[in-house]
N, C-alpha and C. Protein backbone atom coordinates (compact mmCIF):
# COMPACT_ATOMS: atom_id res chain seq x y z
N UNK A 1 22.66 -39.91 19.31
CA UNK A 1 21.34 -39.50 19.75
C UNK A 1 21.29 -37.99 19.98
N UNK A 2 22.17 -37.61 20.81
CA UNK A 2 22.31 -36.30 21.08
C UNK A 2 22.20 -35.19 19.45
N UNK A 3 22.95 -35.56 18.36
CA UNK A 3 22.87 -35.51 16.76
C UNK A 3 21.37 -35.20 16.53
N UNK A 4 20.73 -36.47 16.81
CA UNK A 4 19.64 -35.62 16.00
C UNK A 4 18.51 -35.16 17.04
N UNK A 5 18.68 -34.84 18.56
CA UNK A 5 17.79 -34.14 18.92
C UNK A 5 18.27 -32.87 18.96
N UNK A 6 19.48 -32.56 18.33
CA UNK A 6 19.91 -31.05 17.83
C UNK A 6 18.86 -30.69 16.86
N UNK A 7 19.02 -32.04 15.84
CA UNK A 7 18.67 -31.83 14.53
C UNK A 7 17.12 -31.54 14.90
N UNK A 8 16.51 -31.59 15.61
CA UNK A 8 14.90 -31.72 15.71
C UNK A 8 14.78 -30.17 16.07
N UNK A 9 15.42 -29.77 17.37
CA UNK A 9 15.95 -28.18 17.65
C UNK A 9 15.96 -27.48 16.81
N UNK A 10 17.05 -27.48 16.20
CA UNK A 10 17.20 -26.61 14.66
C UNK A 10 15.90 -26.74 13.95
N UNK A 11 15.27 -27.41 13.01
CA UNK A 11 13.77 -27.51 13.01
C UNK A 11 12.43 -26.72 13.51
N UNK A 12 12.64 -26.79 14.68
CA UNK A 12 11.21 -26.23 15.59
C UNK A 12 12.02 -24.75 15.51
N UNK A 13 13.24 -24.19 15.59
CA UNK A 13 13.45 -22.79 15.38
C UNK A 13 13.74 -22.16 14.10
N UNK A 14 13.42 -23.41 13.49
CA UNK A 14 13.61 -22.96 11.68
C UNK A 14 12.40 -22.35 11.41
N UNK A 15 11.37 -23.11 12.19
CA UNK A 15 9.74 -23.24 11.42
C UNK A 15 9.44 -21.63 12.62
N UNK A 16 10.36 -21.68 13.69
CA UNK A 16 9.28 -20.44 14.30
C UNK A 16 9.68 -19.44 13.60
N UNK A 17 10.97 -18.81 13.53
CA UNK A 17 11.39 -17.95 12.98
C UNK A 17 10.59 -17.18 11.18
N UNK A 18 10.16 -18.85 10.36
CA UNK A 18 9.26 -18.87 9.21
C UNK A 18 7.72 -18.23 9.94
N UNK A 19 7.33 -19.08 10.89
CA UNK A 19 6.01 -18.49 11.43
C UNK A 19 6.06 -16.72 11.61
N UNK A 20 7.49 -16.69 12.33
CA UNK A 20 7.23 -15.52 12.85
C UNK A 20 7.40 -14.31 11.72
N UNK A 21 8.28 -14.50 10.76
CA UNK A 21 7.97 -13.79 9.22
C UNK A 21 7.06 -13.83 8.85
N UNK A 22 6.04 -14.88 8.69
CA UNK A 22 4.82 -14.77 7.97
C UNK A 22 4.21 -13.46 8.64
N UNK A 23 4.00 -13.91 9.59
CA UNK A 23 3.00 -13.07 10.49
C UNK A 23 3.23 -11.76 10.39
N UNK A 24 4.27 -10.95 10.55
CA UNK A 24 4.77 -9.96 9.98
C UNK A 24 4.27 -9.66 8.67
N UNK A 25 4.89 -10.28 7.47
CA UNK A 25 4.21 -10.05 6.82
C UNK A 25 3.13 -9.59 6.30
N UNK A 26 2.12 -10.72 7.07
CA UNK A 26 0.79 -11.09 6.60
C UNK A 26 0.08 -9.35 7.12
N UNK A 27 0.76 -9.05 8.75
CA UNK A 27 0.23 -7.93 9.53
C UNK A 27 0.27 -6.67 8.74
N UNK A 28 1.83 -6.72 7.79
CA UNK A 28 1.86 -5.41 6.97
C UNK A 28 0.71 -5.53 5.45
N UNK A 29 0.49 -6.68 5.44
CA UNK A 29 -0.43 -6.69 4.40
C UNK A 29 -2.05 -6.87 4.74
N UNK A 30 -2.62 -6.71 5.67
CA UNK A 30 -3.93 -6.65 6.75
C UNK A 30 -3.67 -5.11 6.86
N UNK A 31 -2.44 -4.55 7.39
CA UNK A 31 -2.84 -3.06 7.75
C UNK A 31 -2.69 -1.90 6.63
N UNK A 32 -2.15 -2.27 5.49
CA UNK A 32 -1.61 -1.07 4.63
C UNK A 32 -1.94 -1.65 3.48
N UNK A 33 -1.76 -2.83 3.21
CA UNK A 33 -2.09 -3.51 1.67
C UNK A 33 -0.65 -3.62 1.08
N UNK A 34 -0.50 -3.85 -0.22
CA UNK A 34 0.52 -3.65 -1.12
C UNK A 34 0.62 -2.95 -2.25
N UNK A 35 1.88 -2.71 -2.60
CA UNK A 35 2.00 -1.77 -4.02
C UNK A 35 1.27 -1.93 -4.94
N UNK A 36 0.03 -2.30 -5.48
CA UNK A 36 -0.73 -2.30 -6.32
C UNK A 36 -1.88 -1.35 -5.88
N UNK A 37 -2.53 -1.14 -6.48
CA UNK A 37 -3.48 -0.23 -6.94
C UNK A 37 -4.85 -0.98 -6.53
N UNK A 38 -4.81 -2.42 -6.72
CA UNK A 38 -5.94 -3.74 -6.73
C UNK A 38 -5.32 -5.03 -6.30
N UNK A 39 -5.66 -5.33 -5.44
CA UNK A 39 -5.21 -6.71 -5.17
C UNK A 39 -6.18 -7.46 -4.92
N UNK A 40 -5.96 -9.16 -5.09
CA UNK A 40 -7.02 -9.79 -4.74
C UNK A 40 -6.97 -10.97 -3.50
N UNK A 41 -5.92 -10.74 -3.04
CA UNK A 41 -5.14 -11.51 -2.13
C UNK A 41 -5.97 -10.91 -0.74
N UNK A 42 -6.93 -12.74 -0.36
CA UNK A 42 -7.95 -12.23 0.99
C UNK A 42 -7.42 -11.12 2.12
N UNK A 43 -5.64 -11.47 2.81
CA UNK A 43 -5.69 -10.56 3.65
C UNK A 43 -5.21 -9.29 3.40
N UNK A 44 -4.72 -8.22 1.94
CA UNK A 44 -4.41 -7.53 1.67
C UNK A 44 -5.79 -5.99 1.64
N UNK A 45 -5.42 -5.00 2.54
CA UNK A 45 -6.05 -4.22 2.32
C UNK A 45 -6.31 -3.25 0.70
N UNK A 46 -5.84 -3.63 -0.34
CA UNK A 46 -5.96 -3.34 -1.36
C UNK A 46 -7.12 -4.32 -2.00
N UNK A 47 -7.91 -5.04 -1.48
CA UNK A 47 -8.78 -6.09 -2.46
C UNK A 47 -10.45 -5.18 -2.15
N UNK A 48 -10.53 -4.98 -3.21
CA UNK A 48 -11.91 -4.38 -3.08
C UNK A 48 -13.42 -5.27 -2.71
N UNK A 49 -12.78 -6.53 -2.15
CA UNK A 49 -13.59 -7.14 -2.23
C UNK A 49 -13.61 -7.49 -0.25
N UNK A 50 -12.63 -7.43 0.04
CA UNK A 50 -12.40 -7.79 1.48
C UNK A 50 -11.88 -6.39 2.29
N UNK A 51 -12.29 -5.26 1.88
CA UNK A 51 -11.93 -4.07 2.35
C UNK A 51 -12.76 -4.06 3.74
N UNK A 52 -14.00 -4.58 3.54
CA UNK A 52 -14.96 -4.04 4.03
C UNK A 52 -15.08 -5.01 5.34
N UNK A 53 -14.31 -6.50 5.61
CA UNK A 53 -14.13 -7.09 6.23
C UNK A 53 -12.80 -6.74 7.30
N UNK A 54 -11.89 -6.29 6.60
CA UNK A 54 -10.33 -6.47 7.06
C UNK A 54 -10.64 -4.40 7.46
N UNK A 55 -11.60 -3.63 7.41
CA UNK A 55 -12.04 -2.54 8.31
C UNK A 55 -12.45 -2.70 9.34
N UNK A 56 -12.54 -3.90 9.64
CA UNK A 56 -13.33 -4.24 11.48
C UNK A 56 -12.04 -3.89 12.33
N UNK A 57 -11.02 -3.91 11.81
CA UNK A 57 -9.40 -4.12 12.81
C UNK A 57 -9.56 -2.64 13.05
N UNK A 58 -9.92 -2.10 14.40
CA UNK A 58 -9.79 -0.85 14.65
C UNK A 58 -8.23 0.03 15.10
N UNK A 59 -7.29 -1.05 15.02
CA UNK A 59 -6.04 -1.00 15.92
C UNK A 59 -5.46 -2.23 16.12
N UNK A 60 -4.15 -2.13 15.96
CA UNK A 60 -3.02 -2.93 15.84
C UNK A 60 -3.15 -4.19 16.70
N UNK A 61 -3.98 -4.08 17.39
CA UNK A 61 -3.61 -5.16 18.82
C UNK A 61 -4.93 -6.06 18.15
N UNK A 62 -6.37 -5.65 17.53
CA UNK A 62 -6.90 -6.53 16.97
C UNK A 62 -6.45 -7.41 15.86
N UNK A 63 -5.42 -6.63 15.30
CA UNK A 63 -4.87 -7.54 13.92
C UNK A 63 -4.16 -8.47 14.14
N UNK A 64 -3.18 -8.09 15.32
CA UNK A 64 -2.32 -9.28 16.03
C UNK A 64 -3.19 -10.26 16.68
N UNK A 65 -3.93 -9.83 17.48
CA UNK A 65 -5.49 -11.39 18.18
C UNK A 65 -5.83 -11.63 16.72
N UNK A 66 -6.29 -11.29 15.66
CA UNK A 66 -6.63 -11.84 14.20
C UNK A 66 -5.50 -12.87 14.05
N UNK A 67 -4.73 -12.58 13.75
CA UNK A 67 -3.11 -13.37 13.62
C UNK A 67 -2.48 -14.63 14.14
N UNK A 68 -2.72 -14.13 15.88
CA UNK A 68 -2.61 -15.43 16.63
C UNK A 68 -3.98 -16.08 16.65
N UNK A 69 -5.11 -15.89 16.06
CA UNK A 69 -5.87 -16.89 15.95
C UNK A 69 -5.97 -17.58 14.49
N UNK A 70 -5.52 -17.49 13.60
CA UNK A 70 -5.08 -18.00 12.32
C UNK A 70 -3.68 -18.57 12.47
N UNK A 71 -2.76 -18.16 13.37
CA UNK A 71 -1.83 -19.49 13.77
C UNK A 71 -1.65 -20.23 14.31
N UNK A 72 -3.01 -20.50 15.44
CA UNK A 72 -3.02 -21.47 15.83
C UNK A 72 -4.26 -22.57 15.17
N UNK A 73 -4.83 -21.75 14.14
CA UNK A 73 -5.75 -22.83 13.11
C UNK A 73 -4.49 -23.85 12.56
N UNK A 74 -3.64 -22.92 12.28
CA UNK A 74 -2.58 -24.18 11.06
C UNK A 74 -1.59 -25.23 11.87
């Protein structure tokens, strides 16, 4: 028993550690965009189409409240 409530452990710090990369991620691609020139990817500041949305983030601390409220949708 003890076996697999390790195994459940390992799990819930597999998936935060994944959460917590995304988010990173997702934050460097909300604040700077990516190496392209055009992107079309909704949260990337390179999409000429969602520029004008993902400009409301006046500062870092709104993008992170953006963030933690899209992780706790999923």
């Amino acid at each position: 028993m003890g076996e697999k409530k390790q195994g459940e452990e390992d799990l819930v710090v597999k998936r935060k550690k994944h959460l917590q990369k995304c988010a990173v991620l997702l934050f460097k691609q909300i604040k700077n965009g990516c190496n392209k020139d055009i992107c079309f990817n909704t949260y990337c500041q390179k999409n000429p189409y969602c520029k004008e949305e993902l400009s409301r983030f006046k500062d870092d601390k709104q993008i992170l409240g953006h963030l933690y409220k899209m992780l706790l949708e999923t």
